[in-house]
Every structure is written in C-alpha cells, then in structure tokens.
Protein backbone atom coordinates (compact mmCIF):
# COMPACT_ATOMS: atom_id res chain seq x y z
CA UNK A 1 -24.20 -36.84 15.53
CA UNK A 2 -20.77 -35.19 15.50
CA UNK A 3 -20.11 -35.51 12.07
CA UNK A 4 -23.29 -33.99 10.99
CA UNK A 5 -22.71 -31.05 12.73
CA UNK A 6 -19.58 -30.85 11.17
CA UNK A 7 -20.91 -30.97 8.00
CA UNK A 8 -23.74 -28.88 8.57
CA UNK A 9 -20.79 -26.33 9.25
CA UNK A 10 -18.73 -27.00 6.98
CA UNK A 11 -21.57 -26.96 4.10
CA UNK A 12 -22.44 -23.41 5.48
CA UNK A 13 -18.83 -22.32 5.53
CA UNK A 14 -18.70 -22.93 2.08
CA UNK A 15 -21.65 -21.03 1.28
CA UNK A 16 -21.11 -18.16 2.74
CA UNK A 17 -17.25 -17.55 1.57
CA UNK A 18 -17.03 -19.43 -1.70
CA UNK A 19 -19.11 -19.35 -5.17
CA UNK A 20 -19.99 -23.09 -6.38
CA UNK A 21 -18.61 -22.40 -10.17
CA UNK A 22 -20.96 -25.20 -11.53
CA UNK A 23 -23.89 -22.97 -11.35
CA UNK A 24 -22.09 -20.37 -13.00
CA UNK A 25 -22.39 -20.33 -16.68
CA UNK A 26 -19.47 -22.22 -18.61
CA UNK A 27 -18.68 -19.34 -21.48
CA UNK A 28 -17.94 -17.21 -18.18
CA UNK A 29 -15.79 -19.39 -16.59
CA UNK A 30 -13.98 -20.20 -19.77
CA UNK A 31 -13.51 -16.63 -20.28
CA UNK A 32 -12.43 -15.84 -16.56
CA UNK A 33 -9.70 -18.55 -17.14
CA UNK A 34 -8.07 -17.44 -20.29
CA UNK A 35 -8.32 -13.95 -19.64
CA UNK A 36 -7.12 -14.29 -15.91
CA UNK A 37 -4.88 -17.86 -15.95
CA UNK A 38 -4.30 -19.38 -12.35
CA UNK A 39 -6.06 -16.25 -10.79
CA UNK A 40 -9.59 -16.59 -12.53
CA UNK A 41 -11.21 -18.36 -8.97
CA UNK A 42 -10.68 -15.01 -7.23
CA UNK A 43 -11.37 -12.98 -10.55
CA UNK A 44 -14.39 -14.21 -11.08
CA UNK A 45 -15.43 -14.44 -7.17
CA UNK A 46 -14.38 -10.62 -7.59
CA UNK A 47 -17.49 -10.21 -10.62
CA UNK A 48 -20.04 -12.29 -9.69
CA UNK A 49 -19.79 -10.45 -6.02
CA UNK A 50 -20.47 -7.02 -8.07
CA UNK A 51 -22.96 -8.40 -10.12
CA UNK A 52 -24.55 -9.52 -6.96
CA UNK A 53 -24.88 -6.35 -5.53
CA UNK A 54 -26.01 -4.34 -8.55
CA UNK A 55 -28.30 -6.94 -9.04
CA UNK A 56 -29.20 -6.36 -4.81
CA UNK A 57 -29.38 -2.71 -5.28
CA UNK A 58 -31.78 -2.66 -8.45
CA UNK A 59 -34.53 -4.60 -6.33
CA UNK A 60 -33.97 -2.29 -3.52
C-alpha cells in the first residue's frame, strides 16, 4: 500500500516537472542535441514549454 502511494507520487512528480522525450518527435530531439550538446534536456524543456503556451493561448 506504501509503495503505491509512492509511486503514485512519484509518477505525478514526474509529470508535472519533466517532459517524457519519447513522445517528442525524434528530428527535434536530434536537433536539440547537436545544436545544444549536454544542455539539449533543459533546451528543449525550455521550447516545448513555449510552444505549450502559444499553443494554450491560441485556444484561449
């Protein structure tokens, strides 16, 4: 019982504060990481957050 609530944490942690790169699409991420080198993660975390809220703001 303790460990799923640990998980159920944990999962939501994860959701909330980083991007699951599989989803994203692979031309991006290979992009992000030659343009960017060991710093692509928060590079890319950096874009897809502003695409996100463009993309928030057009449907508003």
């Amino acid at each position: 019982m303790i460990r799923n609530i640990l998980n159920i944490v944990s999962n939501t942690y994860k959701s909330l504060n980083e991007f699951d790169f599989d989803n994203v699409d692979p031309n991006l991420v290979r992009y992000f990481r030659n343009e960017f080198g060991k710093d692509w993660k928060s590079a890319l975390t950096e874009y897809l957050n502003k695409t996100k809220v463009k993309n928030d703001k057009k449907a508003a």
